[in-house]
N, C-alpha and C. Protein backbone atom coordinates (compact mmCIF):
# COMPACT_ATOMS: atom_id res chain seq x y z
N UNK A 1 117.69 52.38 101.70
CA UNK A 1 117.63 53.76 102.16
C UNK A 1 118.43 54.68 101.25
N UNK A 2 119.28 53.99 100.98
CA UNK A 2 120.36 55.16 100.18
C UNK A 2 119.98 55.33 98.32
N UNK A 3 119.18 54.24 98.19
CA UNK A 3 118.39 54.50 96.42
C UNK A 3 118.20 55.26 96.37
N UNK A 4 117.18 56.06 97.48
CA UNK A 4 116.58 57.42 97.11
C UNK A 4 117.54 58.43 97.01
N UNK A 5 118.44 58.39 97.65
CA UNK A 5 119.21 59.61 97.92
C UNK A 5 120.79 59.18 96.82
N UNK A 6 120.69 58.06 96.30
CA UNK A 6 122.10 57.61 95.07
C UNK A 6 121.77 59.03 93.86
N UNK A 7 120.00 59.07 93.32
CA UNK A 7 120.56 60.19 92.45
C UNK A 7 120.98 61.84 92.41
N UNK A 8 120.76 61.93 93.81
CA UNK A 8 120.73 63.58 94.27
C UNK A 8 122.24 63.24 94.65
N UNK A 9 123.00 62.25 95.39
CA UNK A 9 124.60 62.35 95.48
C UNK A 9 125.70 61.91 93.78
N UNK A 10 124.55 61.50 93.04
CA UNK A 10 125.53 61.03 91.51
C UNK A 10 125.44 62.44 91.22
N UNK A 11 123.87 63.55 91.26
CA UNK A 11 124.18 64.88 90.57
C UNK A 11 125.33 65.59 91.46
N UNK A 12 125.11 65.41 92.26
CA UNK A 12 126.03 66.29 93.08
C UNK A 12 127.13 66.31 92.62
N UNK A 13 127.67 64.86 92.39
CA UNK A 13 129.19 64.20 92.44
C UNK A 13 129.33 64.59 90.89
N UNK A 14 128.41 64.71 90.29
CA UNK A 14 128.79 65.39 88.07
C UNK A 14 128.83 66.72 88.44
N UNK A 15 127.86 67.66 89.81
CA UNK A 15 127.95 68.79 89.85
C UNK A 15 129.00 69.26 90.39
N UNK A 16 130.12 68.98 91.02
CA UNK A 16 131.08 68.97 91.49
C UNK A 16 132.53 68.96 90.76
N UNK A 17 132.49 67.88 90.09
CA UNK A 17 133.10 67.45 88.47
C UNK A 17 133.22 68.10 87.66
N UNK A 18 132.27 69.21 87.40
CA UNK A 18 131.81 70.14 86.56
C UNK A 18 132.94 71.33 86.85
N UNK A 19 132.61 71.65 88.06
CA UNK A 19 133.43 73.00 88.94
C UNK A 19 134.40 72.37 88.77
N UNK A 20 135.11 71.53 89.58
CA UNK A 20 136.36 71.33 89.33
C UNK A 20 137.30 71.61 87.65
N UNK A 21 136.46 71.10 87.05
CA UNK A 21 136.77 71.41 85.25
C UNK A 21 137.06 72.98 85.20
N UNK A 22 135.90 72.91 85.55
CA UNK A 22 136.01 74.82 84.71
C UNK A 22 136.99 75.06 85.47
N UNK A 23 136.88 75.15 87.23
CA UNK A 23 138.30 75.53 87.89
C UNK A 23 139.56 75.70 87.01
N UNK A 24 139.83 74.01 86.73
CA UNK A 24 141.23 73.87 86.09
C UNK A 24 141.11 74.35 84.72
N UNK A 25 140.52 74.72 83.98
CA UNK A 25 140.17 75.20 82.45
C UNK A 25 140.52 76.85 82.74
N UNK A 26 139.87 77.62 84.22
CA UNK A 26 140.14 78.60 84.21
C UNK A 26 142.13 79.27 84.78
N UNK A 27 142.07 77.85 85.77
CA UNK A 27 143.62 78.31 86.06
C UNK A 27 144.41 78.35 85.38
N UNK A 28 144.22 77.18 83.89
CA UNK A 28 145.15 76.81 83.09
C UNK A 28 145.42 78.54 82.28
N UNK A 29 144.15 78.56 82.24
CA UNK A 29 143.74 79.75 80.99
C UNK A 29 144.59 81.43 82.32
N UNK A 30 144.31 81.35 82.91
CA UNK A 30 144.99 82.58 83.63
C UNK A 30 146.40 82.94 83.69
N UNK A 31 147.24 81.09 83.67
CA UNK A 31 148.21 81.15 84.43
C UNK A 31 148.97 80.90 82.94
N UNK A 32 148.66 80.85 81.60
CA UNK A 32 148.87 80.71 80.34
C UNK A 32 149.08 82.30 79.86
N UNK A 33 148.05 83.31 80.20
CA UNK A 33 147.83 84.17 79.93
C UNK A 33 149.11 85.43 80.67
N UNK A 34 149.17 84.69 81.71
CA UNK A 34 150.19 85.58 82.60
C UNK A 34 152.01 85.12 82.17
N UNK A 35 151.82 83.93 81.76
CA UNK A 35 153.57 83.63 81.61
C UNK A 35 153.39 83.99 79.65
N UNK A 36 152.72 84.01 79.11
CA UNK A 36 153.10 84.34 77.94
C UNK A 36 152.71 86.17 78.03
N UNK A 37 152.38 86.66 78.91
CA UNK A 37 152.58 87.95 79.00
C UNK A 37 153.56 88.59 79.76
N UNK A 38 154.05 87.80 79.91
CA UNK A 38 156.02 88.36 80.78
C UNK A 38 156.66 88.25 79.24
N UNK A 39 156.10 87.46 77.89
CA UNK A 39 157.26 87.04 77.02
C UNK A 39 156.76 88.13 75.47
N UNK A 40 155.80 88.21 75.64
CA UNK A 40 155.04 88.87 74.37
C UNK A 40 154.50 89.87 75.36
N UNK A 41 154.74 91.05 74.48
CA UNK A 41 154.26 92.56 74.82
C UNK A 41 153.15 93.05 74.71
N UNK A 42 151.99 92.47 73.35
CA UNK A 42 150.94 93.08 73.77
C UNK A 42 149.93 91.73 74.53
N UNK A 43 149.80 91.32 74.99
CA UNK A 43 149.67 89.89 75.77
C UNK A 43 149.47 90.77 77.38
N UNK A 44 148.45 90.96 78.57
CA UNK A 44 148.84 91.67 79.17
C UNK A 44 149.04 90.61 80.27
N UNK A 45 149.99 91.38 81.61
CA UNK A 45 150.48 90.07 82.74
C UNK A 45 149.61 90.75 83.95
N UNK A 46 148.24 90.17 84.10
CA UNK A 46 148.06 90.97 84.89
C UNK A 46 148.86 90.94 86.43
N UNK A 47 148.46 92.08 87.50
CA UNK A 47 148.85 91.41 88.71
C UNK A 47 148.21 90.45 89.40
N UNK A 48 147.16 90.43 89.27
CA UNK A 48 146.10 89.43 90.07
C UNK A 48 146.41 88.23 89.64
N UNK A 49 146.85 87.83 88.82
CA UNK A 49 146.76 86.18 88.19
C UNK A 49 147.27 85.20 89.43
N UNK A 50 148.52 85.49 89.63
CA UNK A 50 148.87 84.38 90.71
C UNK A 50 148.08 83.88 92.23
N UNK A 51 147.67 85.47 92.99
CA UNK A 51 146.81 85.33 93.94
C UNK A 51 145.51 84.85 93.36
N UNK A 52 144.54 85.07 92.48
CA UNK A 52 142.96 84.05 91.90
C UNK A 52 143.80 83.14 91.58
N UNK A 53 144.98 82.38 90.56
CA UNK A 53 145.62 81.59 90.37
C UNK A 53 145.48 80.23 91.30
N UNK A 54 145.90 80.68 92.37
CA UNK A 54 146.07 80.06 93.90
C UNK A 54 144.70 79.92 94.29
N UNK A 55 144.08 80.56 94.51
CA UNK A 55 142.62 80.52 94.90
C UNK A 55 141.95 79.45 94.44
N UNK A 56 141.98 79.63 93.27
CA UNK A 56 141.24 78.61 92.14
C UNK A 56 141.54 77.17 92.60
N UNK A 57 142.88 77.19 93.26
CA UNK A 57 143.68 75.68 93.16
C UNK A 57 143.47 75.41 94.57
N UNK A 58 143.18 76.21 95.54
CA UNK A 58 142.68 76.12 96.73
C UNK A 58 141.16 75.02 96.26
N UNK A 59 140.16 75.67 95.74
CA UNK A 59 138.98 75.48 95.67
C UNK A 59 138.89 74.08 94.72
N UNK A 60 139.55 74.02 94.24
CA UNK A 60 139.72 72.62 93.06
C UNK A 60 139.80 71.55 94.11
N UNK A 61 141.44 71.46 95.11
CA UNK A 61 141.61 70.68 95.82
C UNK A 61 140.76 70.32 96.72
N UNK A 62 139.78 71.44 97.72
CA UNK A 62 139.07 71.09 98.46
C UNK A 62 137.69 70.22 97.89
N UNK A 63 137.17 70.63 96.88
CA UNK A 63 136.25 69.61 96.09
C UNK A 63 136.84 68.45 95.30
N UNK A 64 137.97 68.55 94.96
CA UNK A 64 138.17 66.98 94.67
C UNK A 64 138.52 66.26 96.04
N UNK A 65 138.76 66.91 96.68
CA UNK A 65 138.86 66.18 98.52
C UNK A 65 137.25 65.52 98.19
N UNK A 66 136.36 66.13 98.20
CA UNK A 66 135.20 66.18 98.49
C UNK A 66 134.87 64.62 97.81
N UNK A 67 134.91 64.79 96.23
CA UNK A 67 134.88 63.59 95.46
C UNK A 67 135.65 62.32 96.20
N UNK A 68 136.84 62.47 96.60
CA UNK A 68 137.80 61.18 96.77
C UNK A 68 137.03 60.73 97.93
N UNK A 69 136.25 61.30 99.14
CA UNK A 69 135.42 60.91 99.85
C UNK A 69 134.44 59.90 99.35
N UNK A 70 133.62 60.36 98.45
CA UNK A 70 132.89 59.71 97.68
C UNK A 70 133.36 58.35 97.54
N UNK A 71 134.00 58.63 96.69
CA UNK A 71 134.79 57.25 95.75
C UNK A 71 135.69 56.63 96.48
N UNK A 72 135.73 56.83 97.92
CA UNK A 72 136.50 56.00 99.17
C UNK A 72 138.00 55.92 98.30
N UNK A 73 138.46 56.97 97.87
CA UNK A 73 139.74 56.98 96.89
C UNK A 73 140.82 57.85 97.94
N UNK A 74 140.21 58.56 99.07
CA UNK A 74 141.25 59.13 99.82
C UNK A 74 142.12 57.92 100.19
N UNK A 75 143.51 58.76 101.14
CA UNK A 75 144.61 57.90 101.72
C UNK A 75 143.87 57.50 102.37
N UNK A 76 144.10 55.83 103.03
CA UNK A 76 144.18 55.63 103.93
C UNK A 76 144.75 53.91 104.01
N UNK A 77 145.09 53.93 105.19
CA UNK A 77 146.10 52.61 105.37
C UNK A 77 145.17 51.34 105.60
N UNK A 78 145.09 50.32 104.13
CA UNK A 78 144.84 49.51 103.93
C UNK A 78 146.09 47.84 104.02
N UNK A 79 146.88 48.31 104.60
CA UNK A 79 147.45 47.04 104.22
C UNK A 79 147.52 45.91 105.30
N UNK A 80 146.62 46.04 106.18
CA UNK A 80 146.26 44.97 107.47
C UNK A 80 145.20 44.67 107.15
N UNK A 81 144.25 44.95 106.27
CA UNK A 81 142.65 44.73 105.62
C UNK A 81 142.85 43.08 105.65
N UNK A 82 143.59 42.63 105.29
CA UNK A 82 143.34 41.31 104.50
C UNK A 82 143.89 40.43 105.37
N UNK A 83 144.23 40.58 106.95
CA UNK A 83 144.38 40.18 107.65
C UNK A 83 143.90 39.95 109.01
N UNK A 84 142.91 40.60 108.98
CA UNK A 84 141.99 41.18 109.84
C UNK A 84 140.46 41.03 109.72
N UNK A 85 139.88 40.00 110.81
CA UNK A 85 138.28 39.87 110.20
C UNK A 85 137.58 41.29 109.24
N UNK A 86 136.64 40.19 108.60
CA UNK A 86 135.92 41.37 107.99
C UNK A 86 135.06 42.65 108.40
N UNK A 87 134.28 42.16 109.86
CA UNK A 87 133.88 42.92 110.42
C UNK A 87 134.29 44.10 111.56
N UNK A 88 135.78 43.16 111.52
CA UNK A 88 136.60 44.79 112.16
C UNK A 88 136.79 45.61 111.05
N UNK A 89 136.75 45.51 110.41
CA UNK A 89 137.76 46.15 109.17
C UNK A 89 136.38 47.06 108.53
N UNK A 90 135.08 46.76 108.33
CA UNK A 90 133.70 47.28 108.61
C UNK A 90 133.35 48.27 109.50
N UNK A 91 134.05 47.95 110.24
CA UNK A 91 133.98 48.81 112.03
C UNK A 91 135.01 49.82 111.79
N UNK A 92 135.81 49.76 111.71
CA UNK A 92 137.13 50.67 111.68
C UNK A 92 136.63 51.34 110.14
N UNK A 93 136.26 51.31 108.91
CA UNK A 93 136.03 51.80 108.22
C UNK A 93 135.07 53.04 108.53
N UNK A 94 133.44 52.55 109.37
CA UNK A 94 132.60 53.36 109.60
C UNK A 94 133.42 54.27 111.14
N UNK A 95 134.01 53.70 111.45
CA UNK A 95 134.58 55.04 112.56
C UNK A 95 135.66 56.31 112.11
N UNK A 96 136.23 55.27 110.60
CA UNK A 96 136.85 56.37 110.19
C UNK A 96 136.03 57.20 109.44
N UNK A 97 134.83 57.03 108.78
CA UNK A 97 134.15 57.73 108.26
C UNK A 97 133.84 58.89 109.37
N UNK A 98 132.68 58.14 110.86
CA UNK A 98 132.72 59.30 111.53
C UNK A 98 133.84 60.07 111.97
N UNK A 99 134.89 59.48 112.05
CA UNK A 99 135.96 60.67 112.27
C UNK A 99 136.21 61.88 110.92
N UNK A 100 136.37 61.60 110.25
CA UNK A 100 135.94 62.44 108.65
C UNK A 100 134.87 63.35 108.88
N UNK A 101 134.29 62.95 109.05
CA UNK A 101 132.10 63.72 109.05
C UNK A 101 132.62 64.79 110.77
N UNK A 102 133.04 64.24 111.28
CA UNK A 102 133.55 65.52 112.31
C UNK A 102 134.51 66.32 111.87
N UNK A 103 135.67 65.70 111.18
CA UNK A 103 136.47 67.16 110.87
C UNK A 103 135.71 67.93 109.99
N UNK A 104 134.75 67.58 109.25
CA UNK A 104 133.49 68.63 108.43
C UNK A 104 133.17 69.28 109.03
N UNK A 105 132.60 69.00 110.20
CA UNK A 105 131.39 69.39 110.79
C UNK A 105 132.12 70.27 111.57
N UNK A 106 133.79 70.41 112.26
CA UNK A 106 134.59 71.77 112.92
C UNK A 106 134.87 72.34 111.50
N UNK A 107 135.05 71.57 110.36
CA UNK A 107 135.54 72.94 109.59
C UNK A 107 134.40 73.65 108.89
N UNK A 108 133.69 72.92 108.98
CA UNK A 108 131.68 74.31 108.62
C UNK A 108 132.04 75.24 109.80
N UNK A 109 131.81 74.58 110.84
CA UNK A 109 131.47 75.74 111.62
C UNK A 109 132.73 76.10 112.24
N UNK A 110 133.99 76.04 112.26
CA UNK A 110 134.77 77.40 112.11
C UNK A 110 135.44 77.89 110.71
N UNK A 111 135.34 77.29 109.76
CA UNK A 111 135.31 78.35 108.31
C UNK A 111 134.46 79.15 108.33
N UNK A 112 132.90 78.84 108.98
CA UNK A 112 132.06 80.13 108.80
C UNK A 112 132.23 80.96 109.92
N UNK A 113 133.09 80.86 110.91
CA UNK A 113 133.12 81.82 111.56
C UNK A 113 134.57 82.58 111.64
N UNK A 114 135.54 82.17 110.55
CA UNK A 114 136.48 82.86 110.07
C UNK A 114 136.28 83.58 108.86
N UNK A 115 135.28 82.99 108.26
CA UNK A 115 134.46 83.99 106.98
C UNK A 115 134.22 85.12 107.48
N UNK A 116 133.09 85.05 108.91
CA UNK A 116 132.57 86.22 109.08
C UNK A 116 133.67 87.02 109.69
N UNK A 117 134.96 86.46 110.52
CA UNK A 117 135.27 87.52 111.08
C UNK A 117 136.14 88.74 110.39
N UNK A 118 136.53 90.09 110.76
CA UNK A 118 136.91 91.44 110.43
C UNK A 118 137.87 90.86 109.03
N UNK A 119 139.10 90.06 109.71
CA UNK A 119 139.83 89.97 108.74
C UNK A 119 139.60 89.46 107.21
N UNK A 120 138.47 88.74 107.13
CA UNK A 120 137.98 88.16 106.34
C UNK A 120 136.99 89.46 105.48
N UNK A 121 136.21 90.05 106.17
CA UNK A 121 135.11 90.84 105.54
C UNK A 121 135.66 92.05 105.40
N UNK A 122 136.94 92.08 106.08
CA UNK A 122 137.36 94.00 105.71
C UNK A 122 138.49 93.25 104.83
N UNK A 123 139.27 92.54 104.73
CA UNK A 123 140.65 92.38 104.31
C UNK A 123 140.42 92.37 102.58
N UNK A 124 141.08 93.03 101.89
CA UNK A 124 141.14 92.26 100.76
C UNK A 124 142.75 92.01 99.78
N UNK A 125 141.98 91.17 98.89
CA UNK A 125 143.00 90.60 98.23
C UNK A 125 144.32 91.99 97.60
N UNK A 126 145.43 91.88 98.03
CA UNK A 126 146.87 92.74 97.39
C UNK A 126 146.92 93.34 96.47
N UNK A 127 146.49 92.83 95.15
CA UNK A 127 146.37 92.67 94.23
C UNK A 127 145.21 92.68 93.41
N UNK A 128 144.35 93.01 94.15
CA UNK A 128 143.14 93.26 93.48
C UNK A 128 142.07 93.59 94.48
N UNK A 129 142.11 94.92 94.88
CA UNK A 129 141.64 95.36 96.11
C UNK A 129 140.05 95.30 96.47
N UNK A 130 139.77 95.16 95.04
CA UNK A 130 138.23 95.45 95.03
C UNK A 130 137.32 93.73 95.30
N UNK A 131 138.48 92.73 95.52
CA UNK A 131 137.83 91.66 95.53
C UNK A 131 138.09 91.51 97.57
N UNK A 132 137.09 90.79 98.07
CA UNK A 132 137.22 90.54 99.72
C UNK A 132 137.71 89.13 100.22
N UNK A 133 138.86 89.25 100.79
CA UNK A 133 139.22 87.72 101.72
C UNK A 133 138.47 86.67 101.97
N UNK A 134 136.78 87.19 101.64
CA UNK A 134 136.06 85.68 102.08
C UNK A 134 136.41 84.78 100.86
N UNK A 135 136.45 85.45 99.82
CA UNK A 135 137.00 84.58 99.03
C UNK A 135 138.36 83.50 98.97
N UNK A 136 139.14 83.86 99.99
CA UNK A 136 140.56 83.02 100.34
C UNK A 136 140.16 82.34 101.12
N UNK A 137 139.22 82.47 101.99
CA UNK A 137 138.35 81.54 103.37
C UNK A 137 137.38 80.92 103.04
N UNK A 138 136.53 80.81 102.57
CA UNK A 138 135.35 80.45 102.02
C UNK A 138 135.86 78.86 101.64
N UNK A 139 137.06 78.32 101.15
CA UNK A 139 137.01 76.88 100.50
C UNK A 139 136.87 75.84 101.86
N UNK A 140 137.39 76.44 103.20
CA UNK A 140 137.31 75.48 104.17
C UNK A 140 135.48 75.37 104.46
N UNK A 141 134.54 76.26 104.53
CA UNK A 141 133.15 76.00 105.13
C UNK A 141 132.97 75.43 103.93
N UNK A 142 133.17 75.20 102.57
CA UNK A 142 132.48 75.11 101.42
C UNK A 142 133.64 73.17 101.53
N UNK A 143 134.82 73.04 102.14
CA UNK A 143 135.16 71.47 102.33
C UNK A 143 134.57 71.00 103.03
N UNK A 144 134.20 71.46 104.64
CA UNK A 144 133.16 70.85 105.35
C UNK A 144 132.13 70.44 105.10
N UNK A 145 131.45 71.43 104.52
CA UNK A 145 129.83 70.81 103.70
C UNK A 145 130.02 69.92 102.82
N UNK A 146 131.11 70.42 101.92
CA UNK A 146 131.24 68.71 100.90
C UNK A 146 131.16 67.41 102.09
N UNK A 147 132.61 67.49 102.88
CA UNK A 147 132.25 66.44 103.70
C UNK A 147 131.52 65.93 104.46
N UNK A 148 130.93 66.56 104.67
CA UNK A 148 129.40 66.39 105.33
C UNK A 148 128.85 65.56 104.60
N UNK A 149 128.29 66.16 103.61
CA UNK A 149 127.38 65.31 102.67
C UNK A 149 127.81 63.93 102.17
N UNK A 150 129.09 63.91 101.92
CA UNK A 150 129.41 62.84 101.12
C UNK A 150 129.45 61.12 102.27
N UNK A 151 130.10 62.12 103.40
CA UNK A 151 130.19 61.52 104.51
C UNK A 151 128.74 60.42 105.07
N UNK A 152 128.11 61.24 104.85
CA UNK A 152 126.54 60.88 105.05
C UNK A 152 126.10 59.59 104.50
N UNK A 153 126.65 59.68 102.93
CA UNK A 153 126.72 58.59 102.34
C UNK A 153 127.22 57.25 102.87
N UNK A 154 128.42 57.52 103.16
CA UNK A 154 129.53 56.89 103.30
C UNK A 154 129.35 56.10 104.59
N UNK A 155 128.68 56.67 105.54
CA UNK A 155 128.36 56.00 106.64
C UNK A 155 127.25 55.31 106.63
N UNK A 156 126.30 55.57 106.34
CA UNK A 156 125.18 54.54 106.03
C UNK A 156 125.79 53.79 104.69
N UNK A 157 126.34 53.59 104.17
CA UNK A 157 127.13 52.06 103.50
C UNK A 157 127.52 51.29 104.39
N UNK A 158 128.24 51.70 105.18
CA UNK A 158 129.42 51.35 106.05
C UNK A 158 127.81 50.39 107.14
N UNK A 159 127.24 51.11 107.43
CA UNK A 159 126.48 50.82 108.46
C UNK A 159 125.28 49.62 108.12
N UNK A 160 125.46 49.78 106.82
CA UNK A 160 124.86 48.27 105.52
C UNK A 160 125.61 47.56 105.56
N UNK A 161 126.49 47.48 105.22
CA UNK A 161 127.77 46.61 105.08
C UNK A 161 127.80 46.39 106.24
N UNK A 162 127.97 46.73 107.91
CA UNK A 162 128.83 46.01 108.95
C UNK A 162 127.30 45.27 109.13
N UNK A 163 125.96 45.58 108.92
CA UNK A 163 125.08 44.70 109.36
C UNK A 163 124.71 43.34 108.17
N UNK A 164 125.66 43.59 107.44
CA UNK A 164 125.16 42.45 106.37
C UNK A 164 124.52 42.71 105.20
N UNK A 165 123.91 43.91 105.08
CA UNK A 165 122.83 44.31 103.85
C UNK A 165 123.80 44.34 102.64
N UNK A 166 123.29 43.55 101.61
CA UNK A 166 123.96 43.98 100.30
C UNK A 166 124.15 45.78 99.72
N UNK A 167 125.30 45.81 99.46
CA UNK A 167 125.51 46.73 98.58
C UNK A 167 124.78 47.65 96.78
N UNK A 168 124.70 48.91 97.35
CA UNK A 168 123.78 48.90 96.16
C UNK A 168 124.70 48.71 94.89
């Protein structure tokens, strides 16, 4: 079941990879631009750097969240695994998955409904007035959907694996 759907989650997971890069290529490049413009004069510091700065690093973290899902690389407490039948440990894996795939699924649907609300659509950024708060909100509906998806994956493995099916 999951062949079909391995190359639309590998693009995803390079398309993802991708953003994250430029992310950090762009924070590096902002936050380079702003401390050597406190030191050199014609170099300019803007104000905005630190607030997009932050932003950027907001949005990085929540998609490499996204990835470590993937790559079953998040925390989690493995050190009773090897003591513990295999098929609990199968079981408890796919429940922690669905527990994961639900905190997605509250943070889609209340990131998008802290997107939409006033503070979000009237508020804007201090420092750069002309940009809007959905942009400071926006990384939680945009972590949920990662987790969603990846999640998806992750449980139908889980759900191969506790019934016996080889691994792709």
């Amino acid at each position: 079941m999951l062949k079909v759907l391995h190359t639309v989650y590998d693009w995803t997971d390079k398309l993802i990879m991708l953003v994250c890069k430029l992310l950090l290529i762009a924070d590096v490049g902002i936050t380079s631009m702003a401390v050597a413009g406190r030191y050199i004069s014609f170099i300019p510091d803007p104000a905005w750097s630190e607030q997009i700065v932050l932003t950027l690093m907001v949005y990085m973290a929540v998609l490499s969240a996204t990835l470590a899902i993937r790559r079953k690389a998040h925390i989690r407490m493995t050190s009773f695994d090897a003591y513990l039948p295999k098929r609990l440990v199968r079981f408890l894996d796919l429940l922690s998955d669905v527990a994961v795939f639900s905190l997605g699924i509250v943070m889609l649907f209340y990131g998008i409904k802290v997107c939409n609300s006033p503070l979000a659509r009237f508020g804007r950024y201090e420092s750069l007035p002309q940009l809007s708060r959905v942009w400071m909100y926006l990384p939680i509906p945009v972590a949920g959907a990662g987790m969603i998806i990846f999640e998806i994956e992750q449980i139908f493995t889980d759900i191969e694996e506790l019934l016996g099916k080889e691994k792709d």
